[in-house]
N, C-alpha and C. Protein backbone atom coordinates (compact mmCIF):
# COMPACT_ATOMS: atom_id res chain seq x y z
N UNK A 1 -10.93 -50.72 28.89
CA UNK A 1 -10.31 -52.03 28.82
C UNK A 1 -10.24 -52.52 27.37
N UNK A 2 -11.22 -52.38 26.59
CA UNK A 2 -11.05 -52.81 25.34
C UNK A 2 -9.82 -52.07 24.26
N UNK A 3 -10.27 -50.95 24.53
CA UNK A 3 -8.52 -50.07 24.14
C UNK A 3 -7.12 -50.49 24.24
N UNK A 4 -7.20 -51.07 25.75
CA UNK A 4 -6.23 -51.71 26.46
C UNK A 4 -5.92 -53.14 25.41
N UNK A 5 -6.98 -54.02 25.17
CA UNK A 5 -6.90 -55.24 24.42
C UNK A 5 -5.99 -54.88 23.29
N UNK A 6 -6.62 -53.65 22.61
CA UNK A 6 -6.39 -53.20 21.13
C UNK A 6 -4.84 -53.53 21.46
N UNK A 7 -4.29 -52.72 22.59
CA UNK A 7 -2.98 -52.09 22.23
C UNK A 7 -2.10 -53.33 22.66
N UNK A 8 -2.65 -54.17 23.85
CA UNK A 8 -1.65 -55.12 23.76
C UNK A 8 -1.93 -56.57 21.98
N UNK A 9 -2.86 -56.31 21.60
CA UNK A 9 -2.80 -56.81 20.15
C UNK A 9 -1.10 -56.75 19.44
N UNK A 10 -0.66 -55.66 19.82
CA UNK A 10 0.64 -55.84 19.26
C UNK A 10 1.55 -56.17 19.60
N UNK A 11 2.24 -56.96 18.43
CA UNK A 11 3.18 -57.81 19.31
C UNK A 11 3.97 -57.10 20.60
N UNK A 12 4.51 -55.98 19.55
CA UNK A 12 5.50 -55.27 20.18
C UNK A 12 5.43 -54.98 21.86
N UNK A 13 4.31 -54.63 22.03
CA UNK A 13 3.78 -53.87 23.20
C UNK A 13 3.53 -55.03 24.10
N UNK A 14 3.26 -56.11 23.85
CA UNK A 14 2.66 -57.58 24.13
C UNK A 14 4.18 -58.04 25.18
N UNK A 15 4.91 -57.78 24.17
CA UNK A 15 6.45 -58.52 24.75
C UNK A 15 7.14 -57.16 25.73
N UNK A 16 6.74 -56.47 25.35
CA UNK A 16 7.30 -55.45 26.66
C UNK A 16 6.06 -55.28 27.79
N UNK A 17 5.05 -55.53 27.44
CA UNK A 17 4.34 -55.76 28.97
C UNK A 17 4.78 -57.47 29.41
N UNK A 18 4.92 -58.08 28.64
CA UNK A 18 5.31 -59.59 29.67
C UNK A 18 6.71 -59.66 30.13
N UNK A 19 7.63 -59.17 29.49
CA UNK A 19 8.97 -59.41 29.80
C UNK A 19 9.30 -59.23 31.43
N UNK A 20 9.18 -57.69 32.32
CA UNK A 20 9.14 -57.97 33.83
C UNK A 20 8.92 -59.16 34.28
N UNK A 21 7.91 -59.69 33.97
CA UNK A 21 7.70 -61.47 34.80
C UNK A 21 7.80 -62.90 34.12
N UNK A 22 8.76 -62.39 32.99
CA UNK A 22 8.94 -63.58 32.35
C UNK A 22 9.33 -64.68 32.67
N UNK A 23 10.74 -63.99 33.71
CA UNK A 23 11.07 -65.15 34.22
C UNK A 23 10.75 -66.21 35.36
N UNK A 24 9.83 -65.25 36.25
CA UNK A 24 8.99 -65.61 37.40
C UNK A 24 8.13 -66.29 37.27
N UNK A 25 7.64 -66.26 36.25
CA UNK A 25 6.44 -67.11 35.53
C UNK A 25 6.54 -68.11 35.18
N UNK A 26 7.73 -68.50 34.59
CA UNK A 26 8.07 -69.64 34.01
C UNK A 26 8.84 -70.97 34.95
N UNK A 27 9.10 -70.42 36.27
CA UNK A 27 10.03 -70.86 37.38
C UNK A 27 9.59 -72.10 37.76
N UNK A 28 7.79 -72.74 37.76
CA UNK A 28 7.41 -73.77 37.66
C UNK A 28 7.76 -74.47 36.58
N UNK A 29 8.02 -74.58 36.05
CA UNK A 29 7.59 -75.02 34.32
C UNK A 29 9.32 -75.52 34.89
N UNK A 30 10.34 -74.66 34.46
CA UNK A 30 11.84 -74.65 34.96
C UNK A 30 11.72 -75.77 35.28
N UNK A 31 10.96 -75.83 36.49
CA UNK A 31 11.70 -76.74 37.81
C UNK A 31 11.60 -78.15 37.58
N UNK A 32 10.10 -78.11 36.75
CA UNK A 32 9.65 -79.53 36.39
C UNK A 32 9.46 -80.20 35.16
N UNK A 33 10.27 -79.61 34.36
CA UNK A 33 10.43 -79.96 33.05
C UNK A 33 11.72 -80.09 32.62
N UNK A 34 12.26 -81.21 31.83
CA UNK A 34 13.50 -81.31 31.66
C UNK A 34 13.53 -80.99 30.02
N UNK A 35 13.74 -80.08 29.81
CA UNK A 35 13.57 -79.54 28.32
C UNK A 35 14.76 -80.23 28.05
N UNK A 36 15.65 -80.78 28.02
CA UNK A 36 17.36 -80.94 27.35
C UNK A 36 16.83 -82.61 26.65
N UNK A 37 15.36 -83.14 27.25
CA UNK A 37 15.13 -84.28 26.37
C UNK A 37 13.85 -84.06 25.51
N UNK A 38 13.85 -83.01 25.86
CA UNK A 38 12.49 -82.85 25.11
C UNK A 38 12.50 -82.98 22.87
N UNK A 39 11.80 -83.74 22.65
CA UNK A 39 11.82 -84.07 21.20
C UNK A 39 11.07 -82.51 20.16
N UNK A 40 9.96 -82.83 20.14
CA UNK A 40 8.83 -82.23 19.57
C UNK A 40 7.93 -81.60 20.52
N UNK A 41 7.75 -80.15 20.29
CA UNK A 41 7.16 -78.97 21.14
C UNK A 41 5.56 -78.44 20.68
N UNK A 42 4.50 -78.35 21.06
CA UNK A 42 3.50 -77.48 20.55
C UNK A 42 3.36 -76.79 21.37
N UNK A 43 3.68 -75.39 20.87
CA UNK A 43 2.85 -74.21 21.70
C UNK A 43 1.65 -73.81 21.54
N UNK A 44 0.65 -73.35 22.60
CA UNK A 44 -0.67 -73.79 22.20
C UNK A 44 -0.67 -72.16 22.49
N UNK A 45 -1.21 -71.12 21.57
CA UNK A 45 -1.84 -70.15 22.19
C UNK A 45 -0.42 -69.52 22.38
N UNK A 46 0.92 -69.53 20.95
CA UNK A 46 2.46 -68.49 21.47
C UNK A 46 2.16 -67.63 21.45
N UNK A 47 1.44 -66.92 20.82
CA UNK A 47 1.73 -65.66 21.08
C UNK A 47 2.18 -64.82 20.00
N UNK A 48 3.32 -63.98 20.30
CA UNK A 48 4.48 -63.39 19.21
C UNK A 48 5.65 -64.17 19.61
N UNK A 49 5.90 -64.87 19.65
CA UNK A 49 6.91 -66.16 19.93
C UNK A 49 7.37 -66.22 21.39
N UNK A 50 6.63 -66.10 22.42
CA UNK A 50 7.13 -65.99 23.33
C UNK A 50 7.95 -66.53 24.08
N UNK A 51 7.76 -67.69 23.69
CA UNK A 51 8.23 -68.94 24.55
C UNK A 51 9.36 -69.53 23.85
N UNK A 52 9.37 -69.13 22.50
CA UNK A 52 10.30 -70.21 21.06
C UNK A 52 11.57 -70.30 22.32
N UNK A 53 12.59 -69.16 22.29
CA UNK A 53 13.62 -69.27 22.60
C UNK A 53 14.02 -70.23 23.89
N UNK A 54 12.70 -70.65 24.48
CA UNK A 54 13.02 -72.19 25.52
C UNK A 54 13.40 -73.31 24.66
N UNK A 55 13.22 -72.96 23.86
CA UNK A 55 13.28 -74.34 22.56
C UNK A 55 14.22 -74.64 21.43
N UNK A 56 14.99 -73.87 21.79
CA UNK A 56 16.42 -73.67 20.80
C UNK A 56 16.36 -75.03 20.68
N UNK A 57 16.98 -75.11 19.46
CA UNK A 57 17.25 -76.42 19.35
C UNK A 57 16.31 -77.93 18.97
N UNK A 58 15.39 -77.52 19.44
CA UNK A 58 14.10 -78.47 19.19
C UNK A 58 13.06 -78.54 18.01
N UNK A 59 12.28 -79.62 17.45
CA UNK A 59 11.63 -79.29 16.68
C UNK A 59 10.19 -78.34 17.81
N UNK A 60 9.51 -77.51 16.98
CA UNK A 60 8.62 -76.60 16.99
C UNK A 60 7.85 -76.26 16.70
N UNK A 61 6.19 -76.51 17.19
CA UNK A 61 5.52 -75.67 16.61
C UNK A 61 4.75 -74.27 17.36
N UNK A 62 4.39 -73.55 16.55
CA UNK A 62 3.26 -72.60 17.56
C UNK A 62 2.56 -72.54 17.09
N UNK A 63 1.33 -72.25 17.39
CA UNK A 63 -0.03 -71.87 16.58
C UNK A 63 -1.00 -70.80 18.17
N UNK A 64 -1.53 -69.94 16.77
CA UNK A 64 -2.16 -68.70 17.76
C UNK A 64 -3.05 -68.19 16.70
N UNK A 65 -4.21 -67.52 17.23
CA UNK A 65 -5.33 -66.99 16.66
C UNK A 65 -5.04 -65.41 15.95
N UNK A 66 -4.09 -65.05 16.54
CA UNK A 66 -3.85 -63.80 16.19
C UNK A 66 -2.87 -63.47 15.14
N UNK A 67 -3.15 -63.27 13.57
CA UNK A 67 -1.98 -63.02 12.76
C UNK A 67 -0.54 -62.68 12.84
N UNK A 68 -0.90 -61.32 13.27
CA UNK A 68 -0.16 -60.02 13.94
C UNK A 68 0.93 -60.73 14.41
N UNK A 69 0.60 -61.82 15.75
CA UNK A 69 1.45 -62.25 16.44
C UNK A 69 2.16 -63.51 15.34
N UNK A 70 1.54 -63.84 14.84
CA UNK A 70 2.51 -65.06 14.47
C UNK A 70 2.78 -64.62 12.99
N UNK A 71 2.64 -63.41 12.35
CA UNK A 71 3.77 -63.15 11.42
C UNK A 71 4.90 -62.56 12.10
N UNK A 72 4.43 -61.63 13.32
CA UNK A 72 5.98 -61.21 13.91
C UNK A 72 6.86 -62.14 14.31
N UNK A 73 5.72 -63.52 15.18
CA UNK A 73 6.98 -64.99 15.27
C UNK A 73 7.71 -65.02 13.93
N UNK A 74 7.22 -65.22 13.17
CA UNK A 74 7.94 -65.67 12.30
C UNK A 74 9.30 -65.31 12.07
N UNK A 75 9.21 -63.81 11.93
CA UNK A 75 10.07 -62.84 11.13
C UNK A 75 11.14 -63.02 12.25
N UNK A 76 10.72 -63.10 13.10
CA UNK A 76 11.81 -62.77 14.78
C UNK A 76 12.61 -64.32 14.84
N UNK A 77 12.24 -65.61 14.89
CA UNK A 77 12.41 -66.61 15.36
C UNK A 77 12.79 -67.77 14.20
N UNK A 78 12.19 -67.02 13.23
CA UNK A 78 12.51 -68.41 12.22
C UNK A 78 12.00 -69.71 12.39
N UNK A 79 11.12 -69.76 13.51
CA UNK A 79 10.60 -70.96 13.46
C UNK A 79 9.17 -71.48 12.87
N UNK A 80 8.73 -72.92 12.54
CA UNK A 80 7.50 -72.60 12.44
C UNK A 80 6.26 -72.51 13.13
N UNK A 81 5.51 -71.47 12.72
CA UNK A 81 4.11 -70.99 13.30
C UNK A 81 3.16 -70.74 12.82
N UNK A 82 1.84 -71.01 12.66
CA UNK A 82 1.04 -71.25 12.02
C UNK A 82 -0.36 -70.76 12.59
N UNK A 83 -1.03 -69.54 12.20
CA UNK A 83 -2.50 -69.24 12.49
C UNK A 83 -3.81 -70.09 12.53
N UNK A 84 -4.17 -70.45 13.89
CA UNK A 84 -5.44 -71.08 13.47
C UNK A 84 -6.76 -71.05 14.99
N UNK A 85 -7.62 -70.97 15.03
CA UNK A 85 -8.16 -71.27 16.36
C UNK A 85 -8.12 -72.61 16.68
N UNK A 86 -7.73 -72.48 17.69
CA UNK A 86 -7.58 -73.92 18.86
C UNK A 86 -8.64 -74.39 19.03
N UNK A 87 -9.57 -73.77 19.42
CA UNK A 87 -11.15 -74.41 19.86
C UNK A 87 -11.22 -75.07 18.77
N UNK A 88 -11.00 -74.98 17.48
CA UNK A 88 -12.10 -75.98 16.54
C UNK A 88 -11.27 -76.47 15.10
N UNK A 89 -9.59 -75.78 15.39
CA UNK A 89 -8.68 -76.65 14.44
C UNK A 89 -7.71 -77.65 14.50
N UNK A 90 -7.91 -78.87 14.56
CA UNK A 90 -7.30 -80.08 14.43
C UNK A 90 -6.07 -80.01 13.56
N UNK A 91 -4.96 -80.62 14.99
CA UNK A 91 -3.65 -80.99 14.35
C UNK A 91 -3.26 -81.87 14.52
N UNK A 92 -4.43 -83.08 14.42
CA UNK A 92 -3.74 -84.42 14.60
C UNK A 92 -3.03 -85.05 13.81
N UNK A 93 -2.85 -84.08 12.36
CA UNK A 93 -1.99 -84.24 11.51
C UNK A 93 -0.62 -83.86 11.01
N UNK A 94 -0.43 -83.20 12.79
CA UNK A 94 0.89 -82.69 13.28
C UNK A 94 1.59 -83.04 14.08
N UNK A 95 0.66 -84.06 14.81
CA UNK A 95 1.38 -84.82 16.20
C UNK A 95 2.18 -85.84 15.52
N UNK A 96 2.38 -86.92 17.00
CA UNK A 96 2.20 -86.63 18.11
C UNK A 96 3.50 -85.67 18.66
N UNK A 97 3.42 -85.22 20.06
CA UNK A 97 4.29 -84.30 20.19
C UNK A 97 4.46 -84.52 22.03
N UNK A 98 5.95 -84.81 22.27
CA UNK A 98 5.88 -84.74 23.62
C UNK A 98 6.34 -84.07 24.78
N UNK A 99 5.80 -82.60 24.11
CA UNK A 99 6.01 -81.33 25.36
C UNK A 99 5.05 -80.60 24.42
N UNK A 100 3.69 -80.80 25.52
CA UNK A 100 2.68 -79.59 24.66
C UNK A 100 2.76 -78.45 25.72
N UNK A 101 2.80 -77.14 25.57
CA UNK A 101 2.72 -76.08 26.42
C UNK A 101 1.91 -75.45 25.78
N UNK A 102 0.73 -74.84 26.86
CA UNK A 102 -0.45 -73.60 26.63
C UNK A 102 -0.34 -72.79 28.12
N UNK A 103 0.78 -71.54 27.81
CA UNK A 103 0.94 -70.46 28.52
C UNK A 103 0.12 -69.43 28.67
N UNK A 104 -1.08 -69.30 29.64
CA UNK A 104 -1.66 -68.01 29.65
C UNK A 104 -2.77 -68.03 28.69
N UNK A 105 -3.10 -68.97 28.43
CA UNK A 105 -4.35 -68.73 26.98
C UNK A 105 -5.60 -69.42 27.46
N UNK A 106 -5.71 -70.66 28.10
CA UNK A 106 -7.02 -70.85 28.18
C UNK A 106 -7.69 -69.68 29.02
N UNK A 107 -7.50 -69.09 30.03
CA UNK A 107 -8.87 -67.99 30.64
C UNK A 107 -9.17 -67.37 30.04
N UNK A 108 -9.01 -67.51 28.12
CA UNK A 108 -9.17 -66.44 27.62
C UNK A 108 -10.38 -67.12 26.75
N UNK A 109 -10.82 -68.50 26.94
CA UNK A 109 -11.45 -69.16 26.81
C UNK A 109 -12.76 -70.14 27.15
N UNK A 110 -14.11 -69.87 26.96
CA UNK A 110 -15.06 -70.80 27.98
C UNK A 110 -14.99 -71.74 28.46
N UNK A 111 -15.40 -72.64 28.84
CA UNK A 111 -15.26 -74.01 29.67
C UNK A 111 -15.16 -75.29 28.16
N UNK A 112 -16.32 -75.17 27.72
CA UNK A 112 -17.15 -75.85 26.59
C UNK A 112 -15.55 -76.12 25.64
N UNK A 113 -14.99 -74.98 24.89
CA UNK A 113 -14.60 -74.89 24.19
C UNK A 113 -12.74 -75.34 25.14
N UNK A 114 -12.69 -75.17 26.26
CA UNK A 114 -11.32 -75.64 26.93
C UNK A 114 -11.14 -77.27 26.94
N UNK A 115 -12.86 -77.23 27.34
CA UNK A 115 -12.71 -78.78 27.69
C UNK A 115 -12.63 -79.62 26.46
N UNK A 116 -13.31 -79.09 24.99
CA UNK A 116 -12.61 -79.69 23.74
C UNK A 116 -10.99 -79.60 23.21
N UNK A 117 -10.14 -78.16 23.54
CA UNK A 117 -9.20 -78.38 23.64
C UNK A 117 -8.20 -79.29 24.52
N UNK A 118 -8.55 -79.37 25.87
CA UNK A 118 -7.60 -80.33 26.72
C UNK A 118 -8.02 -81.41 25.57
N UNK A 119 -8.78 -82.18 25.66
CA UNK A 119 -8.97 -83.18 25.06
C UNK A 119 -8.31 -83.72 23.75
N UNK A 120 -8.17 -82.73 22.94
CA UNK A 120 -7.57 -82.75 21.69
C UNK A 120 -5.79 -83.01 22.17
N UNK A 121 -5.76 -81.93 23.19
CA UNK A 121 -4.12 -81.90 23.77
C UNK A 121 -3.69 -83.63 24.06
N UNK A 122 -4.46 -84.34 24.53
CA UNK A 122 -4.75 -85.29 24.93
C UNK A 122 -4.43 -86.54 24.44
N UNK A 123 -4.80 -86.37 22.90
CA UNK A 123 -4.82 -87.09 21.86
C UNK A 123 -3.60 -86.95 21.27
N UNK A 124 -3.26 -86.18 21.31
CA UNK A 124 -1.52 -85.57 20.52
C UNK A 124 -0.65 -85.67 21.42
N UNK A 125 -0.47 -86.08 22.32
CA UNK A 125 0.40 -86.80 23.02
C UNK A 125 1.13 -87.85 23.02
N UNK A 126 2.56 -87.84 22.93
CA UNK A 126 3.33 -89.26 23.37
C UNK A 126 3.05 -90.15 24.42
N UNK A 127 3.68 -91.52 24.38
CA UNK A 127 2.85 -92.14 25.52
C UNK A 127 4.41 -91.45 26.58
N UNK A 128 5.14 -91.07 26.51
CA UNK A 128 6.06 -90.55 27.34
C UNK A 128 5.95 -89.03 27.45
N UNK A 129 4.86 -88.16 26.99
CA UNK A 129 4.92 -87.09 26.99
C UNK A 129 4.15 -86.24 28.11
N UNK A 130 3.94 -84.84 28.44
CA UNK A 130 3.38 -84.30 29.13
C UNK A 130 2.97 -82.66 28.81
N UNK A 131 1.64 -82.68 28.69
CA UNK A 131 1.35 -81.32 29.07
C UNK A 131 1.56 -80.18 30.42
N UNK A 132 1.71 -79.09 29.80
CA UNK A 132 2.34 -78.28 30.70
C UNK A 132 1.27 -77.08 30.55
N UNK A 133 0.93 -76.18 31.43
CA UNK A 133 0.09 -75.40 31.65
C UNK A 133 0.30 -74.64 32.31
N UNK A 134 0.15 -72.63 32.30
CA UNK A 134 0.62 -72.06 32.76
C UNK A 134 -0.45 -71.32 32.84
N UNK A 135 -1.45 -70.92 34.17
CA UNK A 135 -2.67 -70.20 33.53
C UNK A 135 -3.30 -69.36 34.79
N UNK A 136 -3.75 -68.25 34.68
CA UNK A 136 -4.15 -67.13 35.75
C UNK A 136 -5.24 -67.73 36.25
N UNK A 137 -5.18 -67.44 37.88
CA UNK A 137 -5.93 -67.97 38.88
C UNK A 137 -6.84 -66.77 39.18
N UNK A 138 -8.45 -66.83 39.27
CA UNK A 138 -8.82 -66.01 39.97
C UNK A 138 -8.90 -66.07 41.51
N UNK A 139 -8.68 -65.32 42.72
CA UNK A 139 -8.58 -66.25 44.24
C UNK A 139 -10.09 -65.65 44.26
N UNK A 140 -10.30 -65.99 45.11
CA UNK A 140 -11.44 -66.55 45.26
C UNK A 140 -12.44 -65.17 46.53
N UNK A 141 -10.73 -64.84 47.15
CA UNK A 141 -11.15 -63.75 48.33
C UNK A 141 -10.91 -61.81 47.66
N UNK A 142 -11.45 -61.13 48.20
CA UNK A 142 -11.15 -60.08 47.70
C UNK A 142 -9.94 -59.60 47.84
N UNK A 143 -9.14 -58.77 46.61
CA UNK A 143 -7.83 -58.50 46.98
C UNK A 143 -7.28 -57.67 45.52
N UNK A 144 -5.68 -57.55 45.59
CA UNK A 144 -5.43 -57.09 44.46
C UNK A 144 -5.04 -57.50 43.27
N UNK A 145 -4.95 -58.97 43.34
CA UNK A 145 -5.10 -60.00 42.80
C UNK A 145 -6.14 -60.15 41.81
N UNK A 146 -7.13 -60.56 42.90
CA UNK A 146 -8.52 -60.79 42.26
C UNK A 146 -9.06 -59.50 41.53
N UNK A 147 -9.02 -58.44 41.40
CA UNK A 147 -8.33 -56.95 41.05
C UNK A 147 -8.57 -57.12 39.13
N UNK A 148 -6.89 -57.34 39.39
CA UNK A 148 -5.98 -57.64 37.86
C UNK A 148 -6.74 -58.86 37.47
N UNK A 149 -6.99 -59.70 37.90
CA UNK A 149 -7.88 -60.60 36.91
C UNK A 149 -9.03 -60.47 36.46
N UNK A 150 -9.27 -59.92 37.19
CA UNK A 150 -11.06 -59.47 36.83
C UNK A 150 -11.21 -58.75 35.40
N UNK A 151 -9.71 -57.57 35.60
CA UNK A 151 -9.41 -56.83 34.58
C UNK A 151 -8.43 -57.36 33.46
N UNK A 152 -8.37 -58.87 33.39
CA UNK A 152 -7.34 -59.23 32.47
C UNK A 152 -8.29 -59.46 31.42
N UNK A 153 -7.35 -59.11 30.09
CA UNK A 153 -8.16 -59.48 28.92
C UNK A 153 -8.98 -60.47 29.03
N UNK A 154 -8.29 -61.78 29.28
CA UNK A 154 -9.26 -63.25 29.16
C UNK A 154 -9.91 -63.45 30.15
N UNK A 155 -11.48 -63.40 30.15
CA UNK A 155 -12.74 -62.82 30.59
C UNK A 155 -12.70 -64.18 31.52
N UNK A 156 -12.11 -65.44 31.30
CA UNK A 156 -12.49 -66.22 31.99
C UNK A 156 -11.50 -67.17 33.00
N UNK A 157 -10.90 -66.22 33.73
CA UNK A 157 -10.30 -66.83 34.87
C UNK A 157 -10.38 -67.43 36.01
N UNK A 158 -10.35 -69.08 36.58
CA UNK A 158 -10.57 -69.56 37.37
C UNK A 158 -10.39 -69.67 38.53
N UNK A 159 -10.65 -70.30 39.60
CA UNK A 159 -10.15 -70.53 40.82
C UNK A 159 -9.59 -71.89 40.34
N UNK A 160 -8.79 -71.99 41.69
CA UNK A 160 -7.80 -73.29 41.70
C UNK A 160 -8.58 -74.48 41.67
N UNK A 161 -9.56 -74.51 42.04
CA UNK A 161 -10.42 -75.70 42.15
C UNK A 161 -11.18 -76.09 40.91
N UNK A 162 -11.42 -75.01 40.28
CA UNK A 162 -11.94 -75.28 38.87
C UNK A 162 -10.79 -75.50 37.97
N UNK A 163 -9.70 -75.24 38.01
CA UNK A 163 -8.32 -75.49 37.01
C UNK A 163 -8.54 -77.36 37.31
N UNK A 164 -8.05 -76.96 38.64
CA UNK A 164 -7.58 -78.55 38.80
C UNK A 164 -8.54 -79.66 38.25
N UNK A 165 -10.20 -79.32 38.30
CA UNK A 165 -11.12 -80.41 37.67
C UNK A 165 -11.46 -80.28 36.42
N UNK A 166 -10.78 -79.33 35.68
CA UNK A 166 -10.49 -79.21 34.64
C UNK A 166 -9.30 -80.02 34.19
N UNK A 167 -8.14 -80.25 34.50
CA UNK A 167 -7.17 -81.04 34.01
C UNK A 167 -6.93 -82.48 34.14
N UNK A 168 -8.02 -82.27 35.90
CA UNK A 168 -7.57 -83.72 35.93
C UNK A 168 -9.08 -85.05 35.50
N UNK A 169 -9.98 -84.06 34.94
CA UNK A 169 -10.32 -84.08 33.98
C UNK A 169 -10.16 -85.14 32.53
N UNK A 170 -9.29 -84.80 32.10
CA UNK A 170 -8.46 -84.87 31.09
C UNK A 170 -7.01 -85.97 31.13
N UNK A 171 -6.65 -85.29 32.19
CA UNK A 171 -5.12 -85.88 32.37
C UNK A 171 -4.81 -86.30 33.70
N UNK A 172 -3.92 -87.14 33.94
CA UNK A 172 -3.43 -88.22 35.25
C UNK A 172 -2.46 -86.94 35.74
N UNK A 173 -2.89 -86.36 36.84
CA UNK A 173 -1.83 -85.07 37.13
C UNK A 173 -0.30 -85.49 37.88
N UNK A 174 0.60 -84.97 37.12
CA UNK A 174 2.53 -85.30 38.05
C UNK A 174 2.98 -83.95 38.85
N UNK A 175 2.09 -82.66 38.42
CA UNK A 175 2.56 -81.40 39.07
C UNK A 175 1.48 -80.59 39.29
N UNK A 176 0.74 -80.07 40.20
CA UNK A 176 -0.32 -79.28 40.26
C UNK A 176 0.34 -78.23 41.07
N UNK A 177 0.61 -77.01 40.98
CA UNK A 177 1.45 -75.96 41.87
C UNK A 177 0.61 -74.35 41.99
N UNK A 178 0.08 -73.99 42.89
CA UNK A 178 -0.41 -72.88 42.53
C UNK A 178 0.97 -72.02 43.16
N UNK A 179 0.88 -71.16 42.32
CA UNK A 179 2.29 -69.62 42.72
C UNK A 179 1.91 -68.40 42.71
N UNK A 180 2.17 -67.55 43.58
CA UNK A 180 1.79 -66.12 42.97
C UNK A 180 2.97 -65.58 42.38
N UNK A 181 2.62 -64.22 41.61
CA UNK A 181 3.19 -63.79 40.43
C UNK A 181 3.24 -61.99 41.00
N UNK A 182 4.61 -61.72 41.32
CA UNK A 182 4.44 -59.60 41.83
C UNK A 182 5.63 -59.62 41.74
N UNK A 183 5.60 -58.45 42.52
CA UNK A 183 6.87 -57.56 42.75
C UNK A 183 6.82 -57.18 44.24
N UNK A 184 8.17 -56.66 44.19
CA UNK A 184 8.35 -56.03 45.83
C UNK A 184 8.04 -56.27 46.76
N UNK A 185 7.05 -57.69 46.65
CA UNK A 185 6.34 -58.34 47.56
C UNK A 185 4.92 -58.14 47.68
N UNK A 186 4.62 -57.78 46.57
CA UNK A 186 3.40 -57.42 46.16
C UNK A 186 2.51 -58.70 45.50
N UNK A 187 1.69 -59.44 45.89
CA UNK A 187 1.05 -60.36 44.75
C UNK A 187 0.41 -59.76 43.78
N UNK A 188 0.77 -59.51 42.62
CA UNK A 188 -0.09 -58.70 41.60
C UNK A 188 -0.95 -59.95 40.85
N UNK A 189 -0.85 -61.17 40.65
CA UNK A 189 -1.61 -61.88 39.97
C UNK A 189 -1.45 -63.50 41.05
N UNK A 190 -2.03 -64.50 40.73
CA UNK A 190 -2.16 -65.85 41.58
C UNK A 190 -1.89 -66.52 39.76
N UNK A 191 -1.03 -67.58 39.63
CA UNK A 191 -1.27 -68.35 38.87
C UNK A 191 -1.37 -69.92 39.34
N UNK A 192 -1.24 -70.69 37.96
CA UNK A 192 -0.77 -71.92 38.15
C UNK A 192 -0.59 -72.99 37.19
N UNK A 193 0.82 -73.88 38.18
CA UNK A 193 1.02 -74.64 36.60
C UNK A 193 0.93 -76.11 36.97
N UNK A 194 0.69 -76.79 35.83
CA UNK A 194 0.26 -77.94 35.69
C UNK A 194 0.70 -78.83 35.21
N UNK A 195 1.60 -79.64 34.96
CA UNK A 195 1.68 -81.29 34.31
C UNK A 195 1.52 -82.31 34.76
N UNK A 196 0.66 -82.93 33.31
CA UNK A 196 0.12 -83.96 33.35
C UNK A 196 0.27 -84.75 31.85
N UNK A 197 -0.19 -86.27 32.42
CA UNK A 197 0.64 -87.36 30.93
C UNK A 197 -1.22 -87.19 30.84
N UNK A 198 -1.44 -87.97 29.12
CA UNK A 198 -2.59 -88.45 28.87
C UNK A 198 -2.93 -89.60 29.48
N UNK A 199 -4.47 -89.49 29.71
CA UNK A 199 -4.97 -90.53 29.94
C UNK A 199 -5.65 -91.58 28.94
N UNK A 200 -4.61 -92.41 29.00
CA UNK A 200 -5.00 -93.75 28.44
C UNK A 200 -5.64 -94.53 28.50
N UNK A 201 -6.92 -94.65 27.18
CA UNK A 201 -7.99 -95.58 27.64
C UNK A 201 -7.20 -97.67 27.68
């Protein structure tokens, strides 16, 4: 498995293992997001730009821990992206912003260190804005599901019940959706997505 990590490290390989379910994945997000008003974007955790091209047109940011990936954003997308860890680097000097998206990145993350990020997400928010969340479910029963997560890079994948008191948590929830994610009729993964506005003291 760690081999496995190595190799999806690259971008290249990164975007041809996600592309099959790119679009399946994103079908929540689609349904409940009206990107055509959307102002100012943070991607939390892009990637190698994965997501930019939802955003034509918009201002942009990404930020990701991994070089690799966000010099290849760069070179590919032209937009800006910027290296830094999330757990413990502050961009409140980038907000506010009102469409934050973190696709697939927190299970890759402890509790401690999520629950300082929502929070931060929190703060960088418009009072008209909403976080969006796209993030692997562990189920809870044995299966092939629970399988692939066990074996997904990010060591720390939840059940639905821990997502949800995790966000709402944080945020006044408008969409809580769990979906599964296969082929052929196969569930190969359980996800789920989330928006929610900040909560205002």
């Amino acid at each position: 498995m760690r081999r496995f990590s190595r190799i999806l490290a690259r971008p290249s390989v990164y975007r041809v293992w996600q592309t099959p379910f790119a679009g399946k994945k994103l079908r929540p997000l689609l349904k409940h997001a009206e990107l055509r008003r959307v102002r100012r974007v943070l991607d939390v955790g892009c990637g190698p730009g994965t997501n930019a091209s939802l955003f034509a047109g918009i201002e942009y940011l990404g930020v990701d821990l991994n070089a690799s990936y966000v010099e290849d954003a760069r070179r590919r997308y032209g937009r800006e992206f910027i290296v830094a860890d999330i757990t413990r680097h502050s961009l409140s000097e980038r907000g506010p912003f009102d469409f934050i998206f973190a696709n697939s990145v927190l299970h890759h993350i402890e509790t401690a260190d999520v629950r300082r990020i929502l929070s931060h997400l929190g703060e960088l928010l418009t009072e008209d804005g909403h976080v969006h969340v796209l993030d692997l479910v562990l189920p809870r029963r044995a299966s092939l599901a629970r399988m692939l997560a066990r074996w997904d890079r990010g060591r720390y994948a939840r059940d639905v019940e821990e997502w949800r008191s995790l966000f709402f948590e944080f945020f006044e929830p408008v969409v809580f959706e769990p979906y599964p994610l296969g082929a052929l009729g196969v569930v190969l993964w359980n996800m789920v997505y989330f928006k929610g506005r900040a909560k205002r003291k």
